[in-house]
N, C-alpha and C. Protein backbone atom coordinates (compact mmCIF):
# COMPACT_ATOMS: atom_id res chain seq x y z
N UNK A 1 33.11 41.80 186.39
CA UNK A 1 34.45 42.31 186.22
C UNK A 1 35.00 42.77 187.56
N UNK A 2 36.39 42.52 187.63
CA UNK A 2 36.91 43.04 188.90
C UNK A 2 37.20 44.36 188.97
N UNK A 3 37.85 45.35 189.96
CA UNK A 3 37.74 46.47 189.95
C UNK A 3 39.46 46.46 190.28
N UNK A 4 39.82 45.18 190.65
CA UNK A 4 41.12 45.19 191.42
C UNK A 4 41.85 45.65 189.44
N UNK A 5 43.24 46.55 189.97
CA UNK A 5 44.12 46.57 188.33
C UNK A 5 44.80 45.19 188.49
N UNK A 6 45.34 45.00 187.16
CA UNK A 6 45.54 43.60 186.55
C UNK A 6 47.27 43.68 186.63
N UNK A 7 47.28 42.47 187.62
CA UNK A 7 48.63 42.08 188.26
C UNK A 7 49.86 42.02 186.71
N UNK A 8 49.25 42.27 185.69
CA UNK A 8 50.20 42.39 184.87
C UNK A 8 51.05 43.42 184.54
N UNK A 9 50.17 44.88 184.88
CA UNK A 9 50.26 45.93 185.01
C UNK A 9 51.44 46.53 185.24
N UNK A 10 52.58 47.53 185.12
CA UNK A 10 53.52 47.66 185.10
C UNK A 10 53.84 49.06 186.46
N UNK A 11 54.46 48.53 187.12
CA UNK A 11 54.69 49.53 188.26
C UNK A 11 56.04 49.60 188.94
N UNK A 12 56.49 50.62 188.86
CA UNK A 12 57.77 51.39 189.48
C UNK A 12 57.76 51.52 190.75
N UNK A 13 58.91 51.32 191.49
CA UNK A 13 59.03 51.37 192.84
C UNK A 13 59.36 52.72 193.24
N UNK A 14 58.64 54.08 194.08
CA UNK A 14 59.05 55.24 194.17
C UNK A 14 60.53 55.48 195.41
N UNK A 15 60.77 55.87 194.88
CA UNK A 15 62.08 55.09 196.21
C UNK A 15 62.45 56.74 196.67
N UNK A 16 62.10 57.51 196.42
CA UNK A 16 61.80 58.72 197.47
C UNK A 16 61.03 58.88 198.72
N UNK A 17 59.56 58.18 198.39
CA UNK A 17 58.40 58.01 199.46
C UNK A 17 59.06 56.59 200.20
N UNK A 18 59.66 55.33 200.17
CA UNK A 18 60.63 54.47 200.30
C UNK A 18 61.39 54.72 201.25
N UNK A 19 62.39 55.96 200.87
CA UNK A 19 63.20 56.12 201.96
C UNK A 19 62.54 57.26 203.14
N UNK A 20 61.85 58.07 202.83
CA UNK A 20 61.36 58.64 203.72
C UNK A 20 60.19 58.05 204.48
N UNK A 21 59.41 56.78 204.04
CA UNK A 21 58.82 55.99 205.36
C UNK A 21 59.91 55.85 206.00
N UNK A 22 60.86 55.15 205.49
CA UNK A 22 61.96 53.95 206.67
C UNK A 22 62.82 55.05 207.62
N UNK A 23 63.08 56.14 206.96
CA UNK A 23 63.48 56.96 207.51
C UNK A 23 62.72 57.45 209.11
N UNK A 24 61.14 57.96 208.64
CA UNK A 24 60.39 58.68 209.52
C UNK A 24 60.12 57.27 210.47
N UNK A 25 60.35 56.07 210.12
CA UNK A 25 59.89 54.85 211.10
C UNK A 25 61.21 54.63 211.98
N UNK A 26 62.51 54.61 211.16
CA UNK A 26 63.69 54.53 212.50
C UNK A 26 63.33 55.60 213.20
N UNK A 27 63.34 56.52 213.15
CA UNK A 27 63.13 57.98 213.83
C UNK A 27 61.96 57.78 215.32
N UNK A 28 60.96 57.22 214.77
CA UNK A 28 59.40 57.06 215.35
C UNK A 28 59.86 55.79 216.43
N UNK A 29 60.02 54.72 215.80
CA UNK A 29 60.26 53.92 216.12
C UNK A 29 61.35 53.73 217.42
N UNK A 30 62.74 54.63 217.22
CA UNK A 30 63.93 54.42 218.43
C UNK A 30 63.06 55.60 219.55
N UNK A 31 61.95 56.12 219.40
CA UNK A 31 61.23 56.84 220.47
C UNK A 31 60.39 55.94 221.46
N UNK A 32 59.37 55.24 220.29
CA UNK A 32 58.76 53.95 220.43
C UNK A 32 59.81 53.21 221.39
N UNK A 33 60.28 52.65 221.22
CA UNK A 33 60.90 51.30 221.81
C UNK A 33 61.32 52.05 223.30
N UNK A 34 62.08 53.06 222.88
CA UNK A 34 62.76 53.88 224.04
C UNK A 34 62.17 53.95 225.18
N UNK A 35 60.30 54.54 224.62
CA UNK A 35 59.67 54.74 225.83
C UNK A 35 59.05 53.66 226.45
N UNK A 36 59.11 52.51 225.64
CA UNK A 36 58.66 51.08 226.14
C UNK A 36 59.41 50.47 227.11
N UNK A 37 60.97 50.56 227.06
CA UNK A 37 61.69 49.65 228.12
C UNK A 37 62.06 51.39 228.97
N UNK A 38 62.16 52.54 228.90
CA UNK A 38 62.42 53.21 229.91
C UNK A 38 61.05 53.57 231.02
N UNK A 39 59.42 53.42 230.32
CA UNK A 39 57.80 53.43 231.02
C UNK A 39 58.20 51.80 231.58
N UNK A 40 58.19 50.68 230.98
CA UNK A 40 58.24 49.61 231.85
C UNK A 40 58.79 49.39 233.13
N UNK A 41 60.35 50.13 232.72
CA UNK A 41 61.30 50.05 233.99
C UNK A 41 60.23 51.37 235.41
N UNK A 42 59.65 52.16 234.84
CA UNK A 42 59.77 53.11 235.72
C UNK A 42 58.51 52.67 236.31
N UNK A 43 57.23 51.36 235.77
CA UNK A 43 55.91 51.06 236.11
C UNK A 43 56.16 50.23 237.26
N UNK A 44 57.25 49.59 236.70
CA UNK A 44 57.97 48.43 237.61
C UNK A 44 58.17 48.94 238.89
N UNK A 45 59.11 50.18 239.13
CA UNK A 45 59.34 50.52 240.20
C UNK A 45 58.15 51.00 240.74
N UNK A 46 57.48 52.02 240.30
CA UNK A 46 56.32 52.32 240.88
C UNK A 46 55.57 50.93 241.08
N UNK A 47 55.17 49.94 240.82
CA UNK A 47 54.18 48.93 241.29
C UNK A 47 55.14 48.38 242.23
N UNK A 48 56.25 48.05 242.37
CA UNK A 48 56.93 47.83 243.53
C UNK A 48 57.41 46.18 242.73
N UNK A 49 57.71 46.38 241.84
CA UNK A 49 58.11 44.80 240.92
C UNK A 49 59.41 44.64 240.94
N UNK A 50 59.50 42.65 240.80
CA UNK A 50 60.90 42.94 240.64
C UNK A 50 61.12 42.77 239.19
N UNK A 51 62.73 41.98 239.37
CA UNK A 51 63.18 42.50 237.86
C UNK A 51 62.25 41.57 236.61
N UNK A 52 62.11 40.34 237.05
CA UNK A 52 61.13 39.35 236.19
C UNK A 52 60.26 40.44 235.87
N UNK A 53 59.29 40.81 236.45
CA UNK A 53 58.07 41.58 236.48
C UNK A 53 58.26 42.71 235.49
N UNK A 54 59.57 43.67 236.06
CA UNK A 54 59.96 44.60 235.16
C UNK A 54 60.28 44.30 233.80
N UNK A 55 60.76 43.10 233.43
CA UNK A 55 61.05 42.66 232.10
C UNK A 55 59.70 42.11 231.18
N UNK A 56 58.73 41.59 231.79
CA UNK A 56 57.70 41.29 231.32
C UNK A 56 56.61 42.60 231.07
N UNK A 57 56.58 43.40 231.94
CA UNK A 57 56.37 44.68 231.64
C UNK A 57 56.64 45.50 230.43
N UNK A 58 57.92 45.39 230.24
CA UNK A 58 58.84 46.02 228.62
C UNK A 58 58.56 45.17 227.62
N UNK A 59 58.51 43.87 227.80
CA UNK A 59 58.10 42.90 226.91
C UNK A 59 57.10 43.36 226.69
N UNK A 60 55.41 43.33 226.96
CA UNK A 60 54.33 44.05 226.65
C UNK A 60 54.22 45.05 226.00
N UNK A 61 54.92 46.20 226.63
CA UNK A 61 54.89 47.76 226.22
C UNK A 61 55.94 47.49 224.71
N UNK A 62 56.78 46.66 224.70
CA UNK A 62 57.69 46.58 223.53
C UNK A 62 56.26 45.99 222.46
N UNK A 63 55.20 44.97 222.45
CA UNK A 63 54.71 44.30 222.03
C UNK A 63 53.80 45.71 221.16
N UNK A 64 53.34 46.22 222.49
CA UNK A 64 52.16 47.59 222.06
C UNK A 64 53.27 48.25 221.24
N UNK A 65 54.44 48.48 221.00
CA UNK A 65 55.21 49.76 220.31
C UNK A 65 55.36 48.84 219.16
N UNK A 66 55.33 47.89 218.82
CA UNK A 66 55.28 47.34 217.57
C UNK A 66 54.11 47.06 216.62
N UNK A 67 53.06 47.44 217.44
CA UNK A 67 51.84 47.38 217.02
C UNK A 67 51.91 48.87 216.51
N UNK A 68 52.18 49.91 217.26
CA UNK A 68 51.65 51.19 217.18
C UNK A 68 52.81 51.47 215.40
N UNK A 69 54.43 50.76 215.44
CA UNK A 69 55.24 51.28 214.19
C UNK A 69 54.00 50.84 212.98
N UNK A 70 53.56 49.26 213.13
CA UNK A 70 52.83 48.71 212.06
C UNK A 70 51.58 49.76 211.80
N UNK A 71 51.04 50.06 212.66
CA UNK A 71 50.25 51.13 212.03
C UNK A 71 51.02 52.31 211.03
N UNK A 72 52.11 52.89 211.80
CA UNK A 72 52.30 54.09 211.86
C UNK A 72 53.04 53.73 210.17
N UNK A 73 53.45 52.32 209.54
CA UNK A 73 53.88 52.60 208.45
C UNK A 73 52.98 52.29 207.35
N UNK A 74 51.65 51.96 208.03
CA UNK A 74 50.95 51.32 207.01
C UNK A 74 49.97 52.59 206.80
N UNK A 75 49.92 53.76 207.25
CA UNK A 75 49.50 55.05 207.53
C UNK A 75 50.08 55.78 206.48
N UNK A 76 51.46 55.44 206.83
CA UNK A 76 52.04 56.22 206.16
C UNK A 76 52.43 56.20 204.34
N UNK A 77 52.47 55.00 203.85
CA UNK A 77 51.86 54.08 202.72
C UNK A 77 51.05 54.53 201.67
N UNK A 78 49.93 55.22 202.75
CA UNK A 78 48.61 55.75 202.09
C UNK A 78 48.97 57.11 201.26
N UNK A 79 49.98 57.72 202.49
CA UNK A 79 50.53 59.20 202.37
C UNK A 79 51.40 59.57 201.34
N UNK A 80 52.35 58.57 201.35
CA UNK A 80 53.34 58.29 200.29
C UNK A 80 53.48 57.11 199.73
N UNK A 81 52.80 56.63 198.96
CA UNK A 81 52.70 55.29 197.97
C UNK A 81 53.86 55.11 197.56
N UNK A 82 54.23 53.41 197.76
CA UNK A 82 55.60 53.05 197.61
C UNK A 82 55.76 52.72 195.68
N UNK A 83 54.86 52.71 194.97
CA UNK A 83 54.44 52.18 193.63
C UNK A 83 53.27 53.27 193.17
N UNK A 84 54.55 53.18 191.72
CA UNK A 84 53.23 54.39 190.89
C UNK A 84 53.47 53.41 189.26
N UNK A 85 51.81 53.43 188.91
CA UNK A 85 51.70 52.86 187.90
C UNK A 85 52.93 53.55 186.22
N UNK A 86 53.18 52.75 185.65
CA UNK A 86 54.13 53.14 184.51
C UNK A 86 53.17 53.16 183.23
């Protein structure tokens, strides 16, 4: 027998925990990005790069800040479950 519940199962979407991920992720997230292209620009100058360099730089750090939201909502998920059984 499986342990998984049975996809027939009837479940409600909590749309309180819903809006307060998407909420706490724009929030997280316009910090995220922020500090990705304003640390790139400033690594850039400090390594003595030009602008190619500097843009590939933010590109990266943009790459890592999208890694870090996907955690940060799949974290959050756990905290506030988007579905409660009916």
């Amino acid at each position: 027998m499986s342990s998984q519940p049975s996809s027939t199962a009837s479940r409600q979407i909590v749309w309180s925990s819903v809006v307060t991920v998407i909420s706490a992720a724009i929030l997280i997230g316009a910090e995220v990005f922020g500090a990705a292209f304003a640390g790139g620009w400033a690594l850039a100058i400090l390594l003595g790069l030009e602008d190619t360099g500097a843009h590939i730089l933010q590109a990266v750090l943009f790459a890592l800040g999208v890694l870090v939201m996907i955690a940060f909502v799949r974290a959050a998920q756990r905290v506030e479950p988007f579905f409660k059984r009916a």
